[in-house]
C-alpha atoms as a PDB file:
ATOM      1  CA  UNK A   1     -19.037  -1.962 -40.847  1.00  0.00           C
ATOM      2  CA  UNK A   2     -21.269  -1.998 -43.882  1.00  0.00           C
ATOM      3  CA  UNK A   3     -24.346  -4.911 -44.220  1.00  0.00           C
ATOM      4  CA  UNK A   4     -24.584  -6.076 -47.850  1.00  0.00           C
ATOM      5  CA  UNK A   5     -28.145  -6.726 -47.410  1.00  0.00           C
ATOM      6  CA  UNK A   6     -30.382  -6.515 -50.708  1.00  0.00           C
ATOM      7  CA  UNK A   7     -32.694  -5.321 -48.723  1.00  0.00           C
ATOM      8  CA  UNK A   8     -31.519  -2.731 -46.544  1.00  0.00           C
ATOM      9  CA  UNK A   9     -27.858  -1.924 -46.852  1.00  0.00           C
ATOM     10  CA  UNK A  10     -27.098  -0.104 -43.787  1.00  0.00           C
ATOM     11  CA  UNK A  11     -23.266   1.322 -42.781  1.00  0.00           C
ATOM     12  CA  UNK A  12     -22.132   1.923 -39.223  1.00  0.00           C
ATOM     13  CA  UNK A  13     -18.989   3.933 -38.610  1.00  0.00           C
ATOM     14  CA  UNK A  14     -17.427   3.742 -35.429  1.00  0.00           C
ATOM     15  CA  UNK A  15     -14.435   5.975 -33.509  1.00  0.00           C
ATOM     16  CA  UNK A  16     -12.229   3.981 -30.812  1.00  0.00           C
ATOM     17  CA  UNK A  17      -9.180   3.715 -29.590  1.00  0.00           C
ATOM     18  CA  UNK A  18      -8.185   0.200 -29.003  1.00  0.00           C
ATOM     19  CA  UNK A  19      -6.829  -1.099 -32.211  1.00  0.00           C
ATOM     20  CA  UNK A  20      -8.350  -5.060 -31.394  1.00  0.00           C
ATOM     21  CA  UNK A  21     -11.895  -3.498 -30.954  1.00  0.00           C
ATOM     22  CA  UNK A  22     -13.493  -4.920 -34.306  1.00  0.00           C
ATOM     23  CA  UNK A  23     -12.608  -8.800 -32.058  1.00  0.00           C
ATOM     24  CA  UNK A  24     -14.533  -8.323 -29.228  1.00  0.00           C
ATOM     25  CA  UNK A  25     -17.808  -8.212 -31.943  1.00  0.00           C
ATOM     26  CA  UNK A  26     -19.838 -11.375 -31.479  1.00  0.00           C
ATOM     27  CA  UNK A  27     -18.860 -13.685 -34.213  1.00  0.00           C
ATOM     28  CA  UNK A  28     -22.504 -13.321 -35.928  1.00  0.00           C
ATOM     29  CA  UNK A  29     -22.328  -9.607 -36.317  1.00  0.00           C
ATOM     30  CA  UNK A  30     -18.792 -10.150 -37.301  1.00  0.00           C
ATOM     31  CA  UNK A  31     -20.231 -12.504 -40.139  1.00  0.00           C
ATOM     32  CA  UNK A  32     -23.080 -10.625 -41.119  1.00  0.00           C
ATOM     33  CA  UNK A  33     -21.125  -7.451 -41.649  1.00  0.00           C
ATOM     34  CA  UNK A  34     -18.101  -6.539 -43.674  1.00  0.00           C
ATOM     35  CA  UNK A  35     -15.926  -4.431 -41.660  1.00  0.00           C
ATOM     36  CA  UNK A  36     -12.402  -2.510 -42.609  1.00  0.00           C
ATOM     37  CA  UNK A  37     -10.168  -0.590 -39.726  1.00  0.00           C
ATOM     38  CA  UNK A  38      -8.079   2.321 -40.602  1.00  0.00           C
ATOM     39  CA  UNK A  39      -6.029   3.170 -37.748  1.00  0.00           C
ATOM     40  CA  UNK A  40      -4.935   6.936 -37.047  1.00  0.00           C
ATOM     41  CA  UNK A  41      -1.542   7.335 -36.019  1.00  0.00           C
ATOM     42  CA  UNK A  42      -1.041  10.345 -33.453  1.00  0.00           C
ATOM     43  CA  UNK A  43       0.835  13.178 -34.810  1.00  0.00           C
ATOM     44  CA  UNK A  44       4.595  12.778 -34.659  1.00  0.00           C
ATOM     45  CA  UNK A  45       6.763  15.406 -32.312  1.00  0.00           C
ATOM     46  CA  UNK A  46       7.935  17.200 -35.621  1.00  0.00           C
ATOM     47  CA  UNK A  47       4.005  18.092 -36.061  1.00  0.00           C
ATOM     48  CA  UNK A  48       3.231  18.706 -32.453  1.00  0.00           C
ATOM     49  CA  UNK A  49       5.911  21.175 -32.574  1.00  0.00           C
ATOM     50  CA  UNK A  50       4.628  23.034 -36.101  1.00  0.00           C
ATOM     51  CA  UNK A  51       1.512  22.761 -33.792  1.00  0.00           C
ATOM     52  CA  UNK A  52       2.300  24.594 -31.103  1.00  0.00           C
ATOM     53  CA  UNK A  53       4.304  27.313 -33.052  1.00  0.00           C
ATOM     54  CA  UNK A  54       0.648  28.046 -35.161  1.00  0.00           C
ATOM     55  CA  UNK A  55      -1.773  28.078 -31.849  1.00  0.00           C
ATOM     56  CA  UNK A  56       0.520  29.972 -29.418  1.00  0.00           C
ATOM     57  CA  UNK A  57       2.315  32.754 -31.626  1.00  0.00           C
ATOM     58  CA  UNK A  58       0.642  36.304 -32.264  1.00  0.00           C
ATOM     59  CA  UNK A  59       0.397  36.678 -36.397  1.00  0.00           C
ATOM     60  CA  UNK A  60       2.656  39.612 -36.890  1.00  0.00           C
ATOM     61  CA  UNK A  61      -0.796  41.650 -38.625  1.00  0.00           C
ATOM     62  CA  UNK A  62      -3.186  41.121 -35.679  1.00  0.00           C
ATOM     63  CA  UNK A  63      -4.889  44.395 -33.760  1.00  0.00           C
ATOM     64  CA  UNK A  64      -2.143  43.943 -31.279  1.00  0.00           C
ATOM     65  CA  UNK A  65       0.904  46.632 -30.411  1.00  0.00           C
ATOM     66  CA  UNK A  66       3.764  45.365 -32.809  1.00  0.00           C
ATOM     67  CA  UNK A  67       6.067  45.988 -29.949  1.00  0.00           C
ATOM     68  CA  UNK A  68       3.776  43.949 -27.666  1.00  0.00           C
ATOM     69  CA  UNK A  69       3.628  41.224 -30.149  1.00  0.00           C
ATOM     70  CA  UNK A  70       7.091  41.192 -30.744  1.00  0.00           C
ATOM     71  CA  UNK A  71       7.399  40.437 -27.051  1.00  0.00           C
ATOM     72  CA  UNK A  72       4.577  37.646 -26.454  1.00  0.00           C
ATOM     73  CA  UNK A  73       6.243  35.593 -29.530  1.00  0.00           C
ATOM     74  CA  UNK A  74       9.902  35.980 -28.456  1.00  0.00           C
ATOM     75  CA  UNK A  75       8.571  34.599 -24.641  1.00  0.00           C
ATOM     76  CA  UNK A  76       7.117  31.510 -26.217  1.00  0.00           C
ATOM     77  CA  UNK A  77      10.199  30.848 -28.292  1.00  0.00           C
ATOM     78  CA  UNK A  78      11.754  31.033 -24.547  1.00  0.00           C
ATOM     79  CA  UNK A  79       9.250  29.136 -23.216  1.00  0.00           C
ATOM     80  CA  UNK A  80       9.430  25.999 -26.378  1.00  0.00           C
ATOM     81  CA  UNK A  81      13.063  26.078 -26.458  1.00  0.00           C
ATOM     82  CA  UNK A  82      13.250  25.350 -22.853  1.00  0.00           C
ATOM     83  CA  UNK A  83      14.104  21.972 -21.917  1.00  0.00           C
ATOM     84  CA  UNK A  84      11.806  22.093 -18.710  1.00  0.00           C
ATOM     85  CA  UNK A  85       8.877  22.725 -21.258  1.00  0.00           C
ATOM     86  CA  UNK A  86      10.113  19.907 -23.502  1.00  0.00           C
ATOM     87  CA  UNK A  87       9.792  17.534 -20.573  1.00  0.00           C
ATOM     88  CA  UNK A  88       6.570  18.812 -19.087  1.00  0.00           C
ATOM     89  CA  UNK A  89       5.233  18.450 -23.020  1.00  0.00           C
ATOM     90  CA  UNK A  90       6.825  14.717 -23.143  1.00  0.00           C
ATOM     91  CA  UNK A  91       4.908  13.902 -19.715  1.00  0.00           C
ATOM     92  CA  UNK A  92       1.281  15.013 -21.040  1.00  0.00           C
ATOM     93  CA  UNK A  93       1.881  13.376 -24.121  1.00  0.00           C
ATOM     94  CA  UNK A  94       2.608   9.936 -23.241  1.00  0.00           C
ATOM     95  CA  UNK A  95      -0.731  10.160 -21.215  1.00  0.00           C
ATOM     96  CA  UNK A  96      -2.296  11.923 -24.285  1.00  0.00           C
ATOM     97  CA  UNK A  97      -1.418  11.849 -27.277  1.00  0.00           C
ATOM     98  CA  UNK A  98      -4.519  13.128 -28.970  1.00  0.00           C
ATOM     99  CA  UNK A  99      -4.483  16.852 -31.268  1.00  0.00           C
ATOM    100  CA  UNK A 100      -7.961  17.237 -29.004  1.00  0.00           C
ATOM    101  CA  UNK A 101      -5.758  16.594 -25.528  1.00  0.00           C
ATOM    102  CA  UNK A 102      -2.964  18.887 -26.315  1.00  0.00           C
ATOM    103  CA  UNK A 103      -5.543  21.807 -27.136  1.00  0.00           C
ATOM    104  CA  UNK A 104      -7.229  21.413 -24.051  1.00  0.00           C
ATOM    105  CA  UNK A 105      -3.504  21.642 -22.354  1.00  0.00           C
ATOM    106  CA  UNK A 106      -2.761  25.047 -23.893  1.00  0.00           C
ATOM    107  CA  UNK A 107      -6.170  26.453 -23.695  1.00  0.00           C
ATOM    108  CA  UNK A 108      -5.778  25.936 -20.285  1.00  0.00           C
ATOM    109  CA  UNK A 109      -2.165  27.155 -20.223  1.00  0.00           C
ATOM    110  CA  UNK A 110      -3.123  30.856 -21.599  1.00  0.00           C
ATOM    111  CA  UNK A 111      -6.574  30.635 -19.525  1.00  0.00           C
ATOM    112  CA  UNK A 112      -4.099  31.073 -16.365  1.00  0.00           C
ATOM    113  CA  UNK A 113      -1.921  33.688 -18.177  1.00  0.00           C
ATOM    114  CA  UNK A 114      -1.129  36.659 -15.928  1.00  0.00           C
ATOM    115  CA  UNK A 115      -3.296  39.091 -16.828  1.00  0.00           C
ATOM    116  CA  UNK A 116      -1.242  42.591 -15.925  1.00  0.00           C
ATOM    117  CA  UNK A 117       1.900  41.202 -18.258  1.00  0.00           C
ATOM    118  CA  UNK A 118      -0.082  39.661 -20.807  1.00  0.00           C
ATOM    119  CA  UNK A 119       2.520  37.069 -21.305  1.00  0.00           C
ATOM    120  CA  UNK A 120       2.763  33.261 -20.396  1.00  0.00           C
ATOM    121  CA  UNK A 121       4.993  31.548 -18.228  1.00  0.00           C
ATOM    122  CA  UNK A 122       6.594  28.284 -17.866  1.00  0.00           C
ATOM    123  CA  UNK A 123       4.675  27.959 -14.382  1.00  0.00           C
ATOM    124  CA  UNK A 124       1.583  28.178 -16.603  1.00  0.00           C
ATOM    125  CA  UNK A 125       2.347  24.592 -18.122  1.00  0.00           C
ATOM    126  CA  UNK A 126       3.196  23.438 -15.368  1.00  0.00           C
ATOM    127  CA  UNK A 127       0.512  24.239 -12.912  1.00  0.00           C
ATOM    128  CA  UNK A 128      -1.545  23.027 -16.350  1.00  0.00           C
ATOM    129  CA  UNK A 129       0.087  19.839 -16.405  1.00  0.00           C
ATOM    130  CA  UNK A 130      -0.635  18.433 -12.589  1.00  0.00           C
ATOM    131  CA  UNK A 131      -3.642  19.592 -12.829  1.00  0.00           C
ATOM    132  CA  UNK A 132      -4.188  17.257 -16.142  1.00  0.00           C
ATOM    133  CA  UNK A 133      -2.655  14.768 -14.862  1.00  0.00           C
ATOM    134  CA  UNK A 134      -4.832  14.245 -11.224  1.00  0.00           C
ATOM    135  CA  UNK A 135      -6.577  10.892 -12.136  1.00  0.00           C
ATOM    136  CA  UNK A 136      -7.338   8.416 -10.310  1.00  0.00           C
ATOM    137  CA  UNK A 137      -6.316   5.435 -12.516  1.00  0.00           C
ATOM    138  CA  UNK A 138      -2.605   7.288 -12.327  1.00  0.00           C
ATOM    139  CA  UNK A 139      -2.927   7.710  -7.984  1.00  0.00           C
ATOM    140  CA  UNK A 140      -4.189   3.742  -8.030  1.00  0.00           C
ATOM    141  CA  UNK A 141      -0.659   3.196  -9.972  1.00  0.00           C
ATOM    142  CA  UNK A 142       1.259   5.451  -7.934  1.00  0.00           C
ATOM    143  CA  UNK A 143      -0.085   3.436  -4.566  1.00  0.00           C
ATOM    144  CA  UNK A 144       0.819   0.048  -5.849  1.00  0.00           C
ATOM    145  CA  UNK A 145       3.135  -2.228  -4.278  1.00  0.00           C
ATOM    146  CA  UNK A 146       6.405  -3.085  -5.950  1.00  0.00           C
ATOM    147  CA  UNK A 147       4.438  -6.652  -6.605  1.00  0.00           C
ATOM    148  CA  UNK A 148       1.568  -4.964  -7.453  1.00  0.00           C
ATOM    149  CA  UNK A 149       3.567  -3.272 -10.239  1.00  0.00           C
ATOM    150  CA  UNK A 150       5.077  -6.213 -11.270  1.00  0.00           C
ATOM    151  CA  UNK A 151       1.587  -8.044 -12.052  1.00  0.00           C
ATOM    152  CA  UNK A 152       1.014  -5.216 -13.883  1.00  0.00           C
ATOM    153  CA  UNK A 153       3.276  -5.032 -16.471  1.00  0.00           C
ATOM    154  CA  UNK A 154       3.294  -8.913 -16.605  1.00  0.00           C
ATOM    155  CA  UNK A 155      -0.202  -8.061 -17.789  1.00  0.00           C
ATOM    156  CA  UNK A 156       0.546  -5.844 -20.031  1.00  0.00           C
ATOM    157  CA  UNK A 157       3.220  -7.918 -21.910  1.00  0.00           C
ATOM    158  CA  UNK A 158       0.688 -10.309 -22.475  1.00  0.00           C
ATOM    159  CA  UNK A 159      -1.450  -7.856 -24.424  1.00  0.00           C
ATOM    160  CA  UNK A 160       1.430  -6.848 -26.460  1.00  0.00           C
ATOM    161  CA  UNK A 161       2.001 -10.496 -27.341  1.00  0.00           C
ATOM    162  CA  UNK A 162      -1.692 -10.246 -28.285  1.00  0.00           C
ATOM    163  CA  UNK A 163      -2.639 -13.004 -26.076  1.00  0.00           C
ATOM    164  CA  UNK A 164      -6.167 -12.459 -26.165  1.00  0.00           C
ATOM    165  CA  UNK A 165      -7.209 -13.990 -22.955  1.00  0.00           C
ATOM    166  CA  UNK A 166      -5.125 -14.565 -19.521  1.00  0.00           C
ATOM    167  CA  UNK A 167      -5.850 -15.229 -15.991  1.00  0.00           C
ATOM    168  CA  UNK A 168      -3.661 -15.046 -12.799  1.00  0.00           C
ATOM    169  CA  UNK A 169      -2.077 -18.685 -13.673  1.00  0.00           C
ATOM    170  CA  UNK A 170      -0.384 -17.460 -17.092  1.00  0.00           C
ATOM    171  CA  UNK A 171      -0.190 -14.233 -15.405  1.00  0.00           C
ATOM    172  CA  UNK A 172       2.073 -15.964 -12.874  1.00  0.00           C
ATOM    173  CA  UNK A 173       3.976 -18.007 -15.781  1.00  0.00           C
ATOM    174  CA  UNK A 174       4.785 -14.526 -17.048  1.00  0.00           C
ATOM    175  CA  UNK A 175       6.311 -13.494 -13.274  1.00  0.00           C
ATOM    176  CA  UNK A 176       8.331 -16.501 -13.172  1.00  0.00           C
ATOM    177  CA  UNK A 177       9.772 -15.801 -16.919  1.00  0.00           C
ATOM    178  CA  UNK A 178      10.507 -12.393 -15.868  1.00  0.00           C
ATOM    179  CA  UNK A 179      12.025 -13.646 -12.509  1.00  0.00           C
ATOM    180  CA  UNK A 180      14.275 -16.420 -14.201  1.00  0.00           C
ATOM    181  CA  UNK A 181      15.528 -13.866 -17.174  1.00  0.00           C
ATOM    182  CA  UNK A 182      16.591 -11.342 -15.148  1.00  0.00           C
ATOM    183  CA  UNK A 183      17.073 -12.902 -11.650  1.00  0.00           C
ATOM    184  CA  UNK A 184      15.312 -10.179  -9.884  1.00  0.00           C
ATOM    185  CA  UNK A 185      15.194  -9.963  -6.409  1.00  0.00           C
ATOM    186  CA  UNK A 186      10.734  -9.504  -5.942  1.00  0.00           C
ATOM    187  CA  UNK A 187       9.870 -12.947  -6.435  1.00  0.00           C
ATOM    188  CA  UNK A 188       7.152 -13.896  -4.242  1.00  0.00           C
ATOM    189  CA  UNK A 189       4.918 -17.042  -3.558  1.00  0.00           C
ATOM    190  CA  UNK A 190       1.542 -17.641  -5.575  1.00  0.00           C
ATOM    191  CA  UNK A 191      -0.316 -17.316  -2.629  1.00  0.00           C
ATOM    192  CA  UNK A 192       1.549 -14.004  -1.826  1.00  0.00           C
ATOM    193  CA  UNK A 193       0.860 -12.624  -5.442  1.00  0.00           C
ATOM    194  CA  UNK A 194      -2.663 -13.680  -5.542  1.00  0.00           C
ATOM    195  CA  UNK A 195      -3.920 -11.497  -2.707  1.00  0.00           C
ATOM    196  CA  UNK A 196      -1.970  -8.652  -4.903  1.00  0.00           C
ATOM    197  CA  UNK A 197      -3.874  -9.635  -7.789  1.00  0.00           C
ATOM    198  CA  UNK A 198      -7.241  -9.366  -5.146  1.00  0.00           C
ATOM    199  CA  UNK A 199      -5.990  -6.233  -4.029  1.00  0.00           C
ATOM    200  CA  UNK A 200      -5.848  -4.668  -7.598  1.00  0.00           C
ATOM    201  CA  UNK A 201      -9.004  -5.732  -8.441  1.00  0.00           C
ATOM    202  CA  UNK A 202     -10.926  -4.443  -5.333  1.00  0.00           C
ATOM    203  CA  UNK A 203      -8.998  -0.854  -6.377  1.00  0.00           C
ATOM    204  CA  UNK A 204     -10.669  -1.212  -9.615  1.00  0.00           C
ATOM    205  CA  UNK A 205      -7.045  -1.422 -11.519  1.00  0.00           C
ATOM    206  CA  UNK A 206      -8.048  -4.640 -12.977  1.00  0.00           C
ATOM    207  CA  UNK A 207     -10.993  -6.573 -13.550  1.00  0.00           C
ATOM    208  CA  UNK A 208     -12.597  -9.864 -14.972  1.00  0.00           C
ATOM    209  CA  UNK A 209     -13.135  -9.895 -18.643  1.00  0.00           C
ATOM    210  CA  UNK A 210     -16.590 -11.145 -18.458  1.00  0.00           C
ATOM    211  CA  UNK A 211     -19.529 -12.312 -15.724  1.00  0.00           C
ATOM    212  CA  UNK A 212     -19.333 -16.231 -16.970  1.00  0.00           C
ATOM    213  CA  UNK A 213     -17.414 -18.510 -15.365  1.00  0.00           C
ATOM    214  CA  UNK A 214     -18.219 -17.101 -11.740  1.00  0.00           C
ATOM    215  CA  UNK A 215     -18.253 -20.641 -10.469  1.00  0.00           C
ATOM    216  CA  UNK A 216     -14.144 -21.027 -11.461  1.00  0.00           C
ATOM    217  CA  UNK A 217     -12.118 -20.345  -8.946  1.00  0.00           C
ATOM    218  CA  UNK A 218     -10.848 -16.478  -9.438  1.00  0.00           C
ATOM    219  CA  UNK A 219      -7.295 -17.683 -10.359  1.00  0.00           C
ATOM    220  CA  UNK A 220      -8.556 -19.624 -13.205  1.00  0.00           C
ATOM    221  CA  UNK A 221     -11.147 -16.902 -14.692  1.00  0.00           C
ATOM    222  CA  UNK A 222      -9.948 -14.457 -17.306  1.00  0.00           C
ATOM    223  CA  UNK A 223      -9.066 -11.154 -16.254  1.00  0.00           C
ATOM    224  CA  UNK A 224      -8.097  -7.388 -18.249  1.00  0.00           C
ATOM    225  CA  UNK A 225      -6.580  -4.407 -17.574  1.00  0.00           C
ATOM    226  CA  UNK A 226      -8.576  -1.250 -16.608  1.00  0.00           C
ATOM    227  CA  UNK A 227      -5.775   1.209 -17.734  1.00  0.00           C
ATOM    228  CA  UNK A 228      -4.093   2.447 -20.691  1.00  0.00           C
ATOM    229  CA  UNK A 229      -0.720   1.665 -21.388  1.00  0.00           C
ATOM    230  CA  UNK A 230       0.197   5.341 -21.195  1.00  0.00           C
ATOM    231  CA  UNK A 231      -1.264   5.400 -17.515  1.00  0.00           C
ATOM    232  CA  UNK A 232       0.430   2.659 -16.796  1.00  0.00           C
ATOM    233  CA  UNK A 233       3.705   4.086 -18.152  1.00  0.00           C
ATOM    234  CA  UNK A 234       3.277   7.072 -16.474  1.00  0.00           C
ATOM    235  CA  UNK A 235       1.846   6.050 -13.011  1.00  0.00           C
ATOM    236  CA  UNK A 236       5.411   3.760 -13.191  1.00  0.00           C
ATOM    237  CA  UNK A 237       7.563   7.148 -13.787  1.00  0.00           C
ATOM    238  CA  UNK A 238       5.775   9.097 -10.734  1.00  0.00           C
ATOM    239  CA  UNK A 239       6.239   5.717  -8.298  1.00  0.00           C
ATOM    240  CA  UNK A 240       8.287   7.171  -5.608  1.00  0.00           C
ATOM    241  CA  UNK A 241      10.201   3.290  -5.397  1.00  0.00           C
ATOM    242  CA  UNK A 242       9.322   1.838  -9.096  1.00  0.00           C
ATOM    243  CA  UNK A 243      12.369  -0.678 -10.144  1.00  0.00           C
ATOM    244  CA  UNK A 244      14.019   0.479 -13.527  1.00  0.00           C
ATOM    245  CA  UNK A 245      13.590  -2.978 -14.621  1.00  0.00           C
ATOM    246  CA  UNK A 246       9.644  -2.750 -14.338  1.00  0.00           C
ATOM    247  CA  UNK A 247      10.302   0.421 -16.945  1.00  0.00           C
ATOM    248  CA  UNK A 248      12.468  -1.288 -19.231  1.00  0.00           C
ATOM    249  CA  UNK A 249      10.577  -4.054 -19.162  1.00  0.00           C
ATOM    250  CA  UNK A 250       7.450  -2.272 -20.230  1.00  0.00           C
ATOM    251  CA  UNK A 251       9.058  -0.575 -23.128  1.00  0.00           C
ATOM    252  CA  UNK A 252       9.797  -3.869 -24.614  1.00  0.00           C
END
C-alpha cells in the first residue's frame, strides 16, 4: 500500500496468504491508500521435484567416500521413485504447499536418519509426515459428524463463489441445493443442523465474522471458517466414514 501524501509518502508492504485480504481493509484506509496485490503461486510438482533432487543428493565432489556417496544418492533415487513417497509427498503438500514447509519436512526427515548406515529411509518420511501433520484444526475435522462435514464444505463453496458474507440461513440454502442436485441420503432438519453448526463453533472450527450484531439471533449473524481449505481437504481424506460426494464436492 503506498500513501501519496505530499507530505509524508509512506509505503507499507505486507505478506499473507489469503488472496481477498486487501477487502477486509476499512474502506477509509482503502481510500486513502493505493494498494496493488501480486499473488505468489506455489511451486508446481515439476519444481518440487528439481527441489528435492538439489537438497537431498550428495554433490559427487563433497569430502565424502565416493563409494559412500554413490550409495546415499542411489537410496534417494529409491526412495523418490517410490510411489509410497510420492503419496506421503502429495499428503504434506496439500496441507503445505509452501518452499519454507517442505524444508522443514526434509530437515526433519534426515534429522531422524539412522545414524550407523548413514542413509535415509522411507520410514523417515513417514514418521516425518504424522508427526507434521498432528494439528488440531485436522483432529477437529477428523471428529466431525457426517453433518458436521457437510456444513462444512457448504461453507466452503460459498467462499469459492466469493460470497463475501454468509450465515447459517444461506448456509442451509446451500445444504438443500446440494441435497436436491444430488439426492443424497444426509438431509436433516434446520433445527437438527443448527445444533451442528453450535457444535462446530464451540470446537472452535468456525466462528462469527465479527462482535456486532450480538443481539441477532445466531442463525441470522455472519459466520467464517477457521480452517484452510487444505485442512479441510485433508481432515476429509483421514475421516474414517467421509462420503465421496463431500470430496468431490469440495474439489469443485
Amino acid at each position: 500500500m503506498f500513501e501519496e501524501s505530499t507530505l509524508a509518502q509512506n509505503l507499507i508492504i505486507c505478506n499473507l496468504s489469503p488472496q481477498d485480504a486487501d477487502q477486509l481493509l476499512e474502506k477509509r484506509v482503502r481510500s486513502r491508500f493505493s494498494h496493488r496485490k501480486i499473488l505468489f503461486l506455489p511451486p508446481s510438482r515439476e519444481e518440487i521435484d528439481s527441489l528435492l533432487e538439489h537438497l537431498l543428493s550428495l554433490p559427487a565432489d563433497s569430502s565424502f567416500p565416493s563409494g559412500y556417496v554413490t550409495q546415499f544418492n542411489e537410496k534417494i533415487k529409491n526412495i523418490t521413485s517410490d510411489t509410497r513417497f510420492k503419496d506421503m509427498l502429495k499428503t504434506f503438500l496439500n496441507a503445505n504447499s509452501t518452499v519454507n514447509s517442505l524444508l522443514k519436512f526434509i530437515f526433519r526427515a534426515v534429522s531422524s536418519m539412522n545414524l550407523e548406515s548413514g542413509l535415509l529411509s522411507l520410514e523417515n518420511f513417514k514418521t516425518t509426515l504424522s508427526s507434521m501433520l498432528r494439528q488440531p484444526k485436522l483432529e477437529a475435522v477428523r471428529d466431525c459428524s457426517i453433518l458436521e462435514l457437510y456444513l462444512l464444505v457448504c461453507m466452503r463453496r460459498l467462499e469459492v463463489k466469493e460470497q463475501s458474507s454468509y450465515n447459517f440461513i444461506s448456509v442451509m440454502k446451500e445444504y438443500k441445493t446440494i441435497h436436491d442436485s444430488f439426492q443424497t441420503s444426509d438431509f436433516y432438519a434446520q433445527n437438527v443442523c443448527l445444533r451442528a453448526f453450535e457444535h462446530l463453533r464451540e470446537r472452535e472450527v468456525i466462528c462469527y465474522a465479527e462482535n456486532r450484531g450480538q443481539s441477532q439471533a445466531g442463525e441470522y449473524r455472519p459466520m467464517k471458517l477457521l480452517i484452510s481449505a487444505s485442512e479441510l481437504h485433508q481432515g476429509m481424506r483421514s475421516h474414517a466414514c467421509c462420503p465421496a460426494i463431500l470430496l468431490k464436492l469440495l474439489d469443485h
